[in-house]
N, C-alpha and C. Protein backbone atom coordinates (compact mmCIF):
# COMPACT_ATOMS: atom_id res chain seq x y z
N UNK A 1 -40.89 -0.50 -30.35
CA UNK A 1 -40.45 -1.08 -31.60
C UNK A 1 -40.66 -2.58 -31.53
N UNK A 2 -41.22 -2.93 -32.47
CA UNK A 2 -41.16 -4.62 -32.55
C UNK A 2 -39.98 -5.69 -33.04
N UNK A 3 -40.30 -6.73 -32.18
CA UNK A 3 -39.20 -7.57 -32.81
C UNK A 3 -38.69 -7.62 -34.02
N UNK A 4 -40.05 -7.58 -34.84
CA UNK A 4 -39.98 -7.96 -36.40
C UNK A 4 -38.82 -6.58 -37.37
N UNK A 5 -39.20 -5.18 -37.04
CA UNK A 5 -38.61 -4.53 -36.92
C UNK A 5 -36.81 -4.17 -36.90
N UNK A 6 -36.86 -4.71 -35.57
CA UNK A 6 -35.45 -5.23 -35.33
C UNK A 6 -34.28 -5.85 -35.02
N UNK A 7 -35.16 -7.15 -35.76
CA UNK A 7 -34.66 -8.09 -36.66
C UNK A 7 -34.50 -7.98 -38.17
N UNK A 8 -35.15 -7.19 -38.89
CA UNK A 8 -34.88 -6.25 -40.12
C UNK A 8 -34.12 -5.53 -40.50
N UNK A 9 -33.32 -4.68 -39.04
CA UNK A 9 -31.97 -3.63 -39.40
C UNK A 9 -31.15 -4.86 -39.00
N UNK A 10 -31.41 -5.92 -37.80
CA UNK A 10 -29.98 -6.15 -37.88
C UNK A 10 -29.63 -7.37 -38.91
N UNK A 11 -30.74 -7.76 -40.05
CA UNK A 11 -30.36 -8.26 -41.64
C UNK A 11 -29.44 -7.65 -42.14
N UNK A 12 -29.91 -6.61 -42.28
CA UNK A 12 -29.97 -5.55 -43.13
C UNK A 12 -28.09 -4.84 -42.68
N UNK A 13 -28.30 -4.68 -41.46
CA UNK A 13 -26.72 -4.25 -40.66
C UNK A 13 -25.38 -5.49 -41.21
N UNK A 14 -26.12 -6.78 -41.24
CA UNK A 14 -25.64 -8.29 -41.34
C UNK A 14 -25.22 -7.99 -42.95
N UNK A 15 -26.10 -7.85 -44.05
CA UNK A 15 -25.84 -7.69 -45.68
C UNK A 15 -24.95 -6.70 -45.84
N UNK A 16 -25.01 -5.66 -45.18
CA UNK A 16 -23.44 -4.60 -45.41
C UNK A 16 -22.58 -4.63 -44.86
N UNK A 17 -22.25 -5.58 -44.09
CA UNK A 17 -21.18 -5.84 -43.42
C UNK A 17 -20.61 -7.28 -44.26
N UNK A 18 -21.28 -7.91 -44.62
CA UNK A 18 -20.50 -9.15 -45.87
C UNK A 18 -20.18 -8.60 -47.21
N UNK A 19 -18.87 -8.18 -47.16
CA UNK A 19 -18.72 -7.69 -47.60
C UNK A 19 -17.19 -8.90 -48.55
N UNK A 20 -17.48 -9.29 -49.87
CA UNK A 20 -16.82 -10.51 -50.74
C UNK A 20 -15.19 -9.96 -50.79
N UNK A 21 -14.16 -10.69 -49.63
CA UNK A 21 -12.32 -10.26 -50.34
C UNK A 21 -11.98 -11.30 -51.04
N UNK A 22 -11.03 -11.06 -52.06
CA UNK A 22 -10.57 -11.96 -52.81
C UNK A 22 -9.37 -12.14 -52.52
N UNK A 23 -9.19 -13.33 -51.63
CA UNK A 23 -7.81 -13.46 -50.88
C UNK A 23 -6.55 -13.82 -51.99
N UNK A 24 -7.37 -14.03 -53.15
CA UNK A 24 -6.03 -14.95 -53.95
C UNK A 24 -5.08 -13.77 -54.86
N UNK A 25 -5.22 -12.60 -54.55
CA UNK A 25 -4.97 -11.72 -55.33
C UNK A 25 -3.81 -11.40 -54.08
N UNK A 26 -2.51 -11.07 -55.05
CA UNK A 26 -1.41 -11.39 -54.30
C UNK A 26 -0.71 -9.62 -54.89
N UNK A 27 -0.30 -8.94 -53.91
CA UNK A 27 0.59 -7.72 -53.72
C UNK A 27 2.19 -7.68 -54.48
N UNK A 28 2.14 -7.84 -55.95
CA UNK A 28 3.81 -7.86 -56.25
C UNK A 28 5.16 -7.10 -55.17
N UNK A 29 6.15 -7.26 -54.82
CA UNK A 29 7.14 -6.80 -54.82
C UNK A 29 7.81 -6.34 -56.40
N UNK A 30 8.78 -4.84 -56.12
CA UNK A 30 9.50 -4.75 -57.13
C UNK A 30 10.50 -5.59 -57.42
N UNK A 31 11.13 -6.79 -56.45
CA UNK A 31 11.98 -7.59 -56.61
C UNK A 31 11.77 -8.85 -56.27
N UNK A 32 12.35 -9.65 -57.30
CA UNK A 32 12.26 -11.19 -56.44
C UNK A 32 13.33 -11.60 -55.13
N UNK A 33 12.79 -12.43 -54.44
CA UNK A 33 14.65 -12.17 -53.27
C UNK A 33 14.51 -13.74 -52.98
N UNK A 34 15.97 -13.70 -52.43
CA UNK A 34 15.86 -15.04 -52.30
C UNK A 34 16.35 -15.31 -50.68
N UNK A 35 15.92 -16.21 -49.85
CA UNK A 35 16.29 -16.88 -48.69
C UNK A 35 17.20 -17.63 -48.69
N UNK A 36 18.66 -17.30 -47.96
CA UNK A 36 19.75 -18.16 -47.71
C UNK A 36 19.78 -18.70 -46.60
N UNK A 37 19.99 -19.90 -46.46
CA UNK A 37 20.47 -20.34 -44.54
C UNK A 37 22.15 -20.91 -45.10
N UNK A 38 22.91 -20.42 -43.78
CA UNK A 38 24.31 -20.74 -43.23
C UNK A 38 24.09 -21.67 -42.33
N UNK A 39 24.85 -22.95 -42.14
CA UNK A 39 24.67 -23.69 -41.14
C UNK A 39 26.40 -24.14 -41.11
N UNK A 40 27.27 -23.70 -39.93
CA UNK A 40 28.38 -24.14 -39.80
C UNK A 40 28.97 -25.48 -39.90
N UNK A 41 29.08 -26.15 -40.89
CA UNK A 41 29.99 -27.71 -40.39
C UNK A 41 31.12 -27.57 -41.10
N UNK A 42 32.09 -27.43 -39.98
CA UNK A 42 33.99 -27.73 -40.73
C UNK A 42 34.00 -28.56 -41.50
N UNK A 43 33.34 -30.32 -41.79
CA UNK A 43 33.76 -31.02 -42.74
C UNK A 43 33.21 -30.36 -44.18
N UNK A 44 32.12 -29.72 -43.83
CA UNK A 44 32.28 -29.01 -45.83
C UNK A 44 32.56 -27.51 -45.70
N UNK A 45 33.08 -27.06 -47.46
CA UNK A 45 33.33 -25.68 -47.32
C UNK A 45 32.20 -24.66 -47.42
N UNK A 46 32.59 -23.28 -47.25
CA UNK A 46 31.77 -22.55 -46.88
C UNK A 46 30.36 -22.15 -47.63
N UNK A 47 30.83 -22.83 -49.04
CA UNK A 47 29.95 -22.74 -50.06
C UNK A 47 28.83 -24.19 -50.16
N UNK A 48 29.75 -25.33 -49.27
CA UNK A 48 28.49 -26.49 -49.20
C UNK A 48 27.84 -26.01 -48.19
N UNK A 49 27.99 -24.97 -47.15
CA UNK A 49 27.09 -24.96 -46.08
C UNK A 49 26.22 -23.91 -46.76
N UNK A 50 26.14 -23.27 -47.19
CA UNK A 50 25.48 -22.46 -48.00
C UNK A 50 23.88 -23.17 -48.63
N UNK A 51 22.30 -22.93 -48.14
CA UNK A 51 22.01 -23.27 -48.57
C UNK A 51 20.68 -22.35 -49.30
N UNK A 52 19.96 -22.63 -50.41
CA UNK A 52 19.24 -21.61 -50.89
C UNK A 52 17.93 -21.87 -50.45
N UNK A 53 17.07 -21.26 -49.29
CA UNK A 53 15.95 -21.77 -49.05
C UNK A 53 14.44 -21.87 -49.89
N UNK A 54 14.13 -20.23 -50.33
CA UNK A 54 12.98 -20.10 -50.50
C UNK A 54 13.10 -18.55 -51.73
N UNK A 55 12.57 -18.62 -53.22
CA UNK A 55 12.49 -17.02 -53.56
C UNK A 55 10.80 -17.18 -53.41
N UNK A 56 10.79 -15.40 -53.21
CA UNK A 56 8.92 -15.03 -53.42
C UNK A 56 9.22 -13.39 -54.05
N UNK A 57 8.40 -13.10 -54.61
CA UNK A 57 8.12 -11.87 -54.97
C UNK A 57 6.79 -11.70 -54.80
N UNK A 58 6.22 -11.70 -53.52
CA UNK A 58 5.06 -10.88 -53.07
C UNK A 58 4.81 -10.99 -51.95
N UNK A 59 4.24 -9.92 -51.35
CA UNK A 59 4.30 -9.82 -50.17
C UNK A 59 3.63 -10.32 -49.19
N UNK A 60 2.77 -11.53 -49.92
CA UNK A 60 1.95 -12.54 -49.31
C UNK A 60 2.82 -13.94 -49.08
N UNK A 61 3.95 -13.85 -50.02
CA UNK A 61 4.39 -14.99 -50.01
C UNK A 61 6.08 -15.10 -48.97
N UNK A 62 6.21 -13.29 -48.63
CA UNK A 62 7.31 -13.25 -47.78
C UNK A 62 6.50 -13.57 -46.88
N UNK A 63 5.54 -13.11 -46.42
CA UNK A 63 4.75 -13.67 -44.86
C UNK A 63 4.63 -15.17 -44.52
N UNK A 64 3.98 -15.88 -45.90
CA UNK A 64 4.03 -17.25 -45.67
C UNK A 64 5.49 -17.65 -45.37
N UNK A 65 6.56 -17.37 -45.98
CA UNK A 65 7.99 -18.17 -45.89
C UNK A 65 8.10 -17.22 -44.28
N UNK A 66 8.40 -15.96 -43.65
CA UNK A 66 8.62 -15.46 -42.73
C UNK A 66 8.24 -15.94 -41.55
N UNK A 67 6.83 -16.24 -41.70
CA UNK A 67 5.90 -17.32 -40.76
C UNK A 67 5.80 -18.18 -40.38
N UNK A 68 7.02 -19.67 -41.51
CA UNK A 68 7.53 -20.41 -41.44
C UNK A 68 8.79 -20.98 -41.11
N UNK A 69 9.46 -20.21 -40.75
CA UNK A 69 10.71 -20.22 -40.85
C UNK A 69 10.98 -19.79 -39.19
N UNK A 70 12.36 -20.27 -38.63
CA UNK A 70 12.69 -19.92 -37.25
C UNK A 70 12.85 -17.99 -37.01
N UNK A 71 12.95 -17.49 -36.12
CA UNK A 71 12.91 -16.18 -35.81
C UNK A 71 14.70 -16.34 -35.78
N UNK A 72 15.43 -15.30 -36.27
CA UNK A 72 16.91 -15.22 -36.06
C UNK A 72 17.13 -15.78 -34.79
N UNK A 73 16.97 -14.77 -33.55
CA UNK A 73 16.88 -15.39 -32.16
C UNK A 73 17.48 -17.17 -31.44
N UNK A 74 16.56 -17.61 -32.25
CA UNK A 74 16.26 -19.05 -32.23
C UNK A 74 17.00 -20.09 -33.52
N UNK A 75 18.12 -19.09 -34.26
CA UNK A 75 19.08 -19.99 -34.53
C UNK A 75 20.22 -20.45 -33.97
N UNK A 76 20.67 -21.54 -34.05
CA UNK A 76 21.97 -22.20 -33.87
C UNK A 76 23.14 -21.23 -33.75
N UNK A 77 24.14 -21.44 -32.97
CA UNK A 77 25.24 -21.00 -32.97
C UNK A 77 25.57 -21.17 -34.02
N UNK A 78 26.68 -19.98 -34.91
CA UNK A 78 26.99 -20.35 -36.42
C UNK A 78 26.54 -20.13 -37.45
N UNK A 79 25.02 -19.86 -37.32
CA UNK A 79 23.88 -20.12 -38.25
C UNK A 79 24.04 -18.66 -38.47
N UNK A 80 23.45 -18.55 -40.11
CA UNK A 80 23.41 -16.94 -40.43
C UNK A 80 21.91 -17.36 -41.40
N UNK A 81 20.95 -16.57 -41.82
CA UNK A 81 20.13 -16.13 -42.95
C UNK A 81 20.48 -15.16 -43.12
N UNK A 82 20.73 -14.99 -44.81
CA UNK A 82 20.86 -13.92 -45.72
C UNK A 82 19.19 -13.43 -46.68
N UNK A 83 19.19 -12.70 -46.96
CA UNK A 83 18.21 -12.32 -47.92
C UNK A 83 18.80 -11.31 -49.01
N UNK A 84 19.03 -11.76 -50.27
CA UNK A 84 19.35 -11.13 -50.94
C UNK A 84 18.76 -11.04 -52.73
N UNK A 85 18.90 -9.95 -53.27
CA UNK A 85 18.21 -10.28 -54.45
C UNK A 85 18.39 -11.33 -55.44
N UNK A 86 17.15 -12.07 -55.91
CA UNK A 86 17.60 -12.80 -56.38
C UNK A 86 18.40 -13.09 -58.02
N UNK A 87 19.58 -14.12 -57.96
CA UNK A 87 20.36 -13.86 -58.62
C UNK A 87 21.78 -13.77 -57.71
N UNK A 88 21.66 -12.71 -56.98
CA UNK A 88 22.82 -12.68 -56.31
C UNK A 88 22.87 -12.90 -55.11
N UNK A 89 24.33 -14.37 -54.95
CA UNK A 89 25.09 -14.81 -53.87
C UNK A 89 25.34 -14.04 -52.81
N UNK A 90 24.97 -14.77 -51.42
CA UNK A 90 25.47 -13.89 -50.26
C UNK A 90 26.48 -14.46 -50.37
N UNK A 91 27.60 -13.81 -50.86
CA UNK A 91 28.99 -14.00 -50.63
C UNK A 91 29.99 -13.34 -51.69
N UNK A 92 31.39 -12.66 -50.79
CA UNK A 92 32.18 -11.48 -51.94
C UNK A 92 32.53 -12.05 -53.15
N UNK A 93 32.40 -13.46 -53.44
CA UNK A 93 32.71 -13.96 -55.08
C UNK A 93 31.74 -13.53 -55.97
N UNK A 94 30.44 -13.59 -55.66
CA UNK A 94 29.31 -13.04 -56.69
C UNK A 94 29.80 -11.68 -57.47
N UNK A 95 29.86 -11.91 -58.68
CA UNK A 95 29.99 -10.91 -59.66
C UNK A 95 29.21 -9.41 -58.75
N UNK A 96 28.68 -10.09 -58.58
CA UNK A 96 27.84 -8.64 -58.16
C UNK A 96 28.23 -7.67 -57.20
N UNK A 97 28.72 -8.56 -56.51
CA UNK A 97 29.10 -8.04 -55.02
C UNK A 97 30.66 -7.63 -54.75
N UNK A 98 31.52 -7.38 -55.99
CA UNK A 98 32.51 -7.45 -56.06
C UNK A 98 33.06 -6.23 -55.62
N UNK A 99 32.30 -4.95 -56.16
CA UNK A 99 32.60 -3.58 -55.95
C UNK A 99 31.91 -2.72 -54.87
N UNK A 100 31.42 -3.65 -54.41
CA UNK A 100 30.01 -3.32 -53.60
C UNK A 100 31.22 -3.06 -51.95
N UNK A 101 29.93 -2.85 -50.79
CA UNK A 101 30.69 -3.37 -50.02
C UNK A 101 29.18 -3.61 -48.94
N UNK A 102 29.56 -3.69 -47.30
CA UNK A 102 28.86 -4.05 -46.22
C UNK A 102 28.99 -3.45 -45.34
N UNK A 103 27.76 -2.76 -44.10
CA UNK A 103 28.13 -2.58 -42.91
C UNK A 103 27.67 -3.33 -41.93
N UNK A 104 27.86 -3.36 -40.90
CA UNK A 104 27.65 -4.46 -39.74
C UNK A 104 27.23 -3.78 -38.32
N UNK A 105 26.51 -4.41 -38.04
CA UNK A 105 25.76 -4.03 -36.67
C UNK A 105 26.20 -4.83 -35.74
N UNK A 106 27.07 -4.56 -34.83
CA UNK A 106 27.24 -5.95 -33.61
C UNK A 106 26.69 -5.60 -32.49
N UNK A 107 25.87 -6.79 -32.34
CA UNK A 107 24.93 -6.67 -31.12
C UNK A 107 25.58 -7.65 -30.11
N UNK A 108 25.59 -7.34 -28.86
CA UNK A 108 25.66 -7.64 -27.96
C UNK A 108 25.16 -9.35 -27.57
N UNK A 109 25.73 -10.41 -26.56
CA UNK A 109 24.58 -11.62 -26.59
C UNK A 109 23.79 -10.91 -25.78
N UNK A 110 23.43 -10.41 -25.48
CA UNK A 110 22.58 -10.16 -24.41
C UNK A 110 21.16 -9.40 -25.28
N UNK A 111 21.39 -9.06 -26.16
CA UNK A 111 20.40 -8.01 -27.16
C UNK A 111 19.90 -8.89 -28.11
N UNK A 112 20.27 -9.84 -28.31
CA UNK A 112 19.41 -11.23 -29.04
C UNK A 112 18.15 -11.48 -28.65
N UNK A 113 17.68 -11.26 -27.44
CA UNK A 113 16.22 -11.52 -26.84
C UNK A 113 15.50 -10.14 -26.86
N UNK A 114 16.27 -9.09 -26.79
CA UNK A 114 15.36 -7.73 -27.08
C UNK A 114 15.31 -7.62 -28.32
N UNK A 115 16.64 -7.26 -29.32
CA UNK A 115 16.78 -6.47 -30.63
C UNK A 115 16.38 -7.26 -32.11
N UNK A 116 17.79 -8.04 -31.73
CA UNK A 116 17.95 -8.99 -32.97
C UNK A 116 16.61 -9.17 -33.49
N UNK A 117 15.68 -9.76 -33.43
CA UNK A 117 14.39 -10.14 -34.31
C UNK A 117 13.94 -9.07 -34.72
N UNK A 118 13.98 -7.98 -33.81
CA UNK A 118 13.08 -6.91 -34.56
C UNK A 118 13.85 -6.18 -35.52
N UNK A 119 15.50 -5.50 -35.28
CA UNK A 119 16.39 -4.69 -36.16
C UNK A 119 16.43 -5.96 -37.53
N UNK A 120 16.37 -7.09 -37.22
CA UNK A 120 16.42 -8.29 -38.70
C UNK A 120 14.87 -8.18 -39.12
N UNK A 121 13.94 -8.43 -38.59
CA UNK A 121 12.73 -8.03 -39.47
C UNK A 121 12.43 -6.37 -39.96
N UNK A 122 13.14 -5.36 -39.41
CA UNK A 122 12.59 -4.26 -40.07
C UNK A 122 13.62 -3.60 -41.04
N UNK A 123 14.58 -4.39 -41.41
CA UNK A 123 16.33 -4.46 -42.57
C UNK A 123 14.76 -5.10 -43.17
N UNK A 124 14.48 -5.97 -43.23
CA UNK A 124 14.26 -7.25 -44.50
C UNK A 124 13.01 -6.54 -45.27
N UNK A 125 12.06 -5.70 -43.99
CA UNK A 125 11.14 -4.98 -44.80
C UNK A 125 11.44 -4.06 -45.62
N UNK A 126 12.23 -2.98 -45.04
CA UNK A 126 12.80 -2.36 -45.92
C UNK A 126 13.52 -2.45 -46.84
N UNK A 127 13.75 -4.05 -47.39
CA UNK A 127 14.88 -4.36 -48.52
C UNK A 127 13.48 -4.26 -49.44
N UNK A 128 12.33 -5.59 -48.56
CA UNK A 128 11.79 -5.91 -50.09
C UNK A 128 10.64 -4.86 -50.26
N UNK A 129 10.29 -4.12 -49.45
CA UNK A 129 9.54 -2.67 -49.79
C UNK A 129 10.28 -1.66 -50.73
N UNK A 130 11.31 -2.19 -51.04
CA UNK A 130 12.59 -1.16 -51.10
C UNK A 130 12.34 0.71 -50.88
N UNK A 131 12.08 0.56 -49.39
CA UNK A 131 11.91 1.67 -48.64
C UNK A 131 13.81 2.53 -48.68
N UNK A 132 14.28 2.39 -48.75
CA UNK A 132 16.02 2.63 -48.58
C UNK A 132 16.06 3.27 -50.14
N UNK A 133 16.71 4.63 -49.59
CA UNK A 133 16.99 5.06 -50.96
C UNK A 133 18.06 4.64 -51.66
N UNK A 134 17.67 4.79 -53.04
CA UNK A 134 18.43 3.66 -54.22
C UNK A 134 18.58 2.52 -53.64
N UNK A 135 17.06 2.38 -53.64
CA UNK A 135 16.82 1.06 -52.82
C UNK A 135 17.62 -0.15 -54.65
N UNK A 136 17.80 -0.06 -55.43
CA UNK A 136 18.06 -0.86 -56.44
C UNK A 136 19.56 -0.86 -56.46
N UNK A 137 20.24 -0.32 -55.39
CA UNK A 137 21.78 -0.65 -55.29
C UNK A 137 22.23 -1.01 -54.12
N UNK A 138 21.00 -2.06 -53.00
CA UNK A 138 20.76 -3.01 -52.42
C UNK A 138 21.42 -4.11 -52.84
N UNK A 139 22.06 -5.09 -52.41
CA UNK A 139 22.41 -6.51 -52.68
C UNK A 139 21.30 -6.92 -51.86
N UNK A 140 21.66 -7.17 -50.31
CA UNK A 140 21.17 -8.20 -49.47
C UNK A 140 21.24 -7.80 -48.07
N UNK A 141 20.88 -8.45 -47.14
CA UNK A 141 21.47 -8.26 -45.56
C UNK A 141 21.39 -9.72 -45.38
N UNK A 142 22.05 -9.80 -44.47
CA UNK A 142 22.65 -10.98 -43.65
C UNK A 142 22.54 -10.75 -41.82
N UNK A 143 22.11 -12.13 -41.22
CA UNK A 143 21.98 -11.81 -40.06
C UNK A 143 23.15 -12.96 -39.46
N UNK A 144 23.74 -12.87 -38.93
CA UNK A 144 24.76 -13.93 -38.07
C UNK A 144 24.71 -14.28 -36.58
N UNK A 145 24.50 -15.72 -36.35
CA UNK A 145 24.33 -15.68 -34.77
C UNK A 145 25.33 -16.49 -34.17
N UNK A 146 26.41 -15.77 -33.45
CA UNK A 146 27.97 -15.98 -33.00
C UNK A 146 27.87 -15.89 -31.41
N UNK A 147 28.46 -16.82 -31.19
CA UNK A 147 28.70 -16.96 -29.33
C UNK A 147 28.88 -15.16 -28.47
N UNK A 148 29.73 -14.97 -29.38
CA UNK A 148 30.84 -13.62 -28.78
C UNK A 148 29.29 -12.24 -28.76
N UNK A 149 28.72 -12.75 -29.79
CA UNK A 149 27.87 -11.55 -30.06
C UNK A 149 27.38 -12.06 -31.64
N UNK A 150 25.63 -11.12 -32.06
CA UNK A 150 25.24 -11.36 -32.95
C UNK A 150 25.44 -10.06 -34.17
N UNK A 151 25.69 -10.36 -35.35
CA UNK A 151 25.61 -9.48 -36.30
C UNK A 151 24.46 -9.43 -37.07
N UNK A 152 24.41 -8.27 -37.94
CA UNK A 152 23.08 -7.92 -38.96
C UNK A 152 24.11 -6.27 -39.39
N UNK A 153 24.18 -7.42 -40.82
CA UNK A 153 24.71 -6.51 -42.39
C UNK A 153 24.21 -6.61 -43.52
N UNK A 154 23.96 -5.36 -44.00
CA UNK A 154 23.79 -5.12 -45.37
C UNK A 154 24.62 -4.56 -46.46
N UNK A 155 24.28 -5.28 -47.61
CA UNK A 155 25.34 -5.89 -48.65
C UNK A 155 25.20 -4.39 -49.99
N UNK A 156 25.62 -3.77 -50.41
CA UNK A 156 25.42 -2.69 -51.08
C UNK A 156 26.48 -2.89 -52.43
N UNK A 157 25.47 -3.28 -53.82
CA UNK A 157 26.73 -2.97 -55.27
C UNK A 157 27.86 -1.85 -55.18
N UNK A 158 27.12 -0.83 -54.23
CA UNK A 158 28.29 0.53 -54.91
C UNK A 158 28.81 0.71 -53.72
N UNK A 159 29.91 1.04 -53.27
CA UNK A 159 30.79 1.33 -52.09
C UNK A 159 30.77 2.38 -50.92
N UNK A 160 30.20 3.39 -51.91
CA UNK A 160 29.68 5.26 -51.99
C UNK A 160 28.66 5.11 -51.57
N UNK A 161 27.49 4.21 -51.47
CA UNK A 161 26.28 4.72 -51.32
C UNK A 161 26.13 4.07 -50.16
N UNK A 162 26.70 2.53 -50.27
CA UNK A 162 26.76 1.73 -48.63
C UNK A 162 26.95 2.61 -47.27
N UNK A 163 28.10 3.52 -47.50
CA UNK A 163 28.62 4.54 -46.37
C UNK A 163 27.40 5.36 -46.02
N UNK A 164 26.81 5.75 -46.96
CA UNK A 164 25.25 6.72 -46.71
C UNK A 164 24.10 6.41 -45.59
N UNK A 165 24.09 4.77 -46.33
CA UNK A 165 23.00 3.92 -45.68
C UNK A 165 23.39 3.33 -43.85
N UNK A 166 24.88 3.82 -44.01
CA UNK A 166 25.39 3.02 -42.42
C UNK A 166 24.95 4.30 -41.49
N UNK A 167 24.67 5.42 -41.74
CA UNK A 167 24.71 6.68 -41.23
C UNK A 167 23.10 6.76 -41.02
N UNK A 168 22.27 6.38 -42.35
CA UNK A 168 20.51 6.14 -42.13
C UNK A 168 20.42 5.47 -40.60
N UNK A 169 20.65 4.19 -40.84
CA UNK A 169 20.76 3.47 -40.01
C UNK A 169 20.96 4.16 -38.40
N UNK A 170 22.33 4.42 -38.45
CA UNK A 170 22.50 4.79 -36.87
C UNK A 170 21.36 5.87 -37.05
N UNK A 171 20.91 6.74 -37.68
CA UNK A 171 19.67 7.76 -37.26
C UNK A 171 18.66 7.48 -37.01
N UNK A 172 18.34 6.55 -37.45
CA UNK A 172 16.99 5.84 -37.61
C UNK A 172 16.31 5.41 -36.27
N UNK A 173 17.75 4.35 -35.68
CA UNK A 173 17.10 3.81 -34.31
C UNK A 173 18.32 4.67 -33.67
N UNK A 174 18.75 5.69 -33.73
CA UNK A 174 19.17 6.15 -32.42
C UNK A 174 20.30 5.38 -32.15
N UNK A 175 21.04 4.64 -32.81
CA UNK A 175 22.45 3.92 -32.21
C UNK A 175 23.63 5.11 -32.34
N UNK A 176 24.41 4.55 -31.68
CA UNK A 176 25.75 5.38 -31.59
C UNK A 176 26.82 4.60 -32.67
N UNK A 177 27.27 5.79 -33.85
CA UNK A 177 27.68 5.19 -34.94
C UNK A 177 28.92 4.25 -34.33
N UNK A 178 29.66 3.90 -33.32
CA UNK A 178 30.66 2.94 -32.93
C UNK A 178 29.85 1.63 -32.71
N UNK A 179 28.36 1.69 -32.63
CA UNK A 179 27.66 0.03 -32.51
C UNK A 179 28.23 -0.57 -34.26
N UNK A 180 28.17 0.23 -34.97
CA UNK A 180 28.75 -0.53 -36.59
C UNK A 180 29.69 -0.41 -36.57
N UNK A 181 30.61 -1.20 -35.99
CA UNK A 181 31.91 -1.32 -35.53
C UNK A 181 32.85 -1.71 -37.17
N UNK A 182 31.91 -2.35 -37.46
CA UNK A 182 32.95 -3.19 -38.60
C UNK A 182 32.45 -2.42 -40.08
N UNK A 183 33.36 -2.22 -40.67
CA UNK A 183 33.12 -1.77 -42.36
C UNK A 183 33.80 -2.30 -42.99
N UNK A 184 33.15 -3.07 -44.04
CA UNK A 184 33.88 -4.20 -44.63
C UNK A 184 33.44 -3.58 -46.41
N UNK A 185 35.03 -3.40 -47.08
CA UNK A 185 34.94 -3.06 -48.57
C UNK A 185 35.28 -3.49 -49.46
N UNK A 186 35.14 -4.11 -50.23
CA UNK A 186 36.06 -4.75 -51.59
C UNK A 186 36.66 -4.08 -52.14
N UNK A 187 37.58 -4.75 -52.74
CA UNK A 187 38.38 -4.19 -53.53
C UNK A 187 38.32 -4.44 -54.84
């Protein structure tokens, strides 16, 4: 076979393989959400530490903010990120969250370098995929990083359905339903 030859398929191999993506075309989410950071300081109240980082509704634009942003792990003592829909406050005053309630995962310090990043990134996918059934009676999850041990809870409008989702959960990864130690309900 001659050079000329085959240098011809591998054009030719080269033209079907360039193949034109149009990167600017962006993947909606069904929801917009919004990024909270907690940063502890006693001189203000709980609502000045409260701050609203970032909303996106697509799933190009959770990667950019996700990508940017510290890994749970690698926050501050004190420090919490929430993600919740947007509109509604991580916190039990929000209209929204009034009847609702939360369950809680307490992790260990020691499970911060194995778990924490991954059980907080695969809650957040499944909020804004809304993979979770009646995924639309979702509030939010919240991740908390505390000396004693770290938490990761999710925030549920209806009370009834929260209890469902604490039970997914322990099935899911195999925990023993006493790791969700805490159940927290409004009244």
């Amino acid at each position: 076979m001659s050079s000329n030859s085959t240098e011809t398929e591998n054009n030719e191999k080269q033209e079907q393989v360039d193949i034109s993506i149009d990167y600017s075309v962006k993947h909606p989410l069904q929801n917009c959400w919004t990024l909270w950071y907690y940063e502890n300081d006693r001189q203000n109240s709980w609502e000045k530490n409260l701050k609203e980082i970032a909303s996106f509704q697509t799933v190009e634009d959770f990667w950019s903010l996700y990508n940017h942003i510290k890994l749970a792990s690698e926050l501050k003592q004190g420090c919490d990120y929430s993600l919740f829909k947007k509109g509604v406050k991580p916190m039990w005053e929000d209209e929204a969250n009034k009847r609702g309630g939360r369950w809680l995962i307490n992790l260990d310090k020691k499970q911060r370098c194995n778990d924490l990043d991954r059980f907080w990134l695969d809650i957040i996918l499944c909020l804004i995929g809304e993979a979770f059934e009646n995924s639309d009676e979702v509030c939010g999850a919240t991740v908390n990083i505390r000396g004693k041990g770290d938490k990761i809870g999710m925030s549920y409008f209806d009370l009834k359905l929260f209890m469902r989702k604490k039970l997914f959960f322990c099935s899911k990864y195999k925990l023993d339903e006493q790791l969700l130690l805490s159940t927290v309900c409004n009244k």
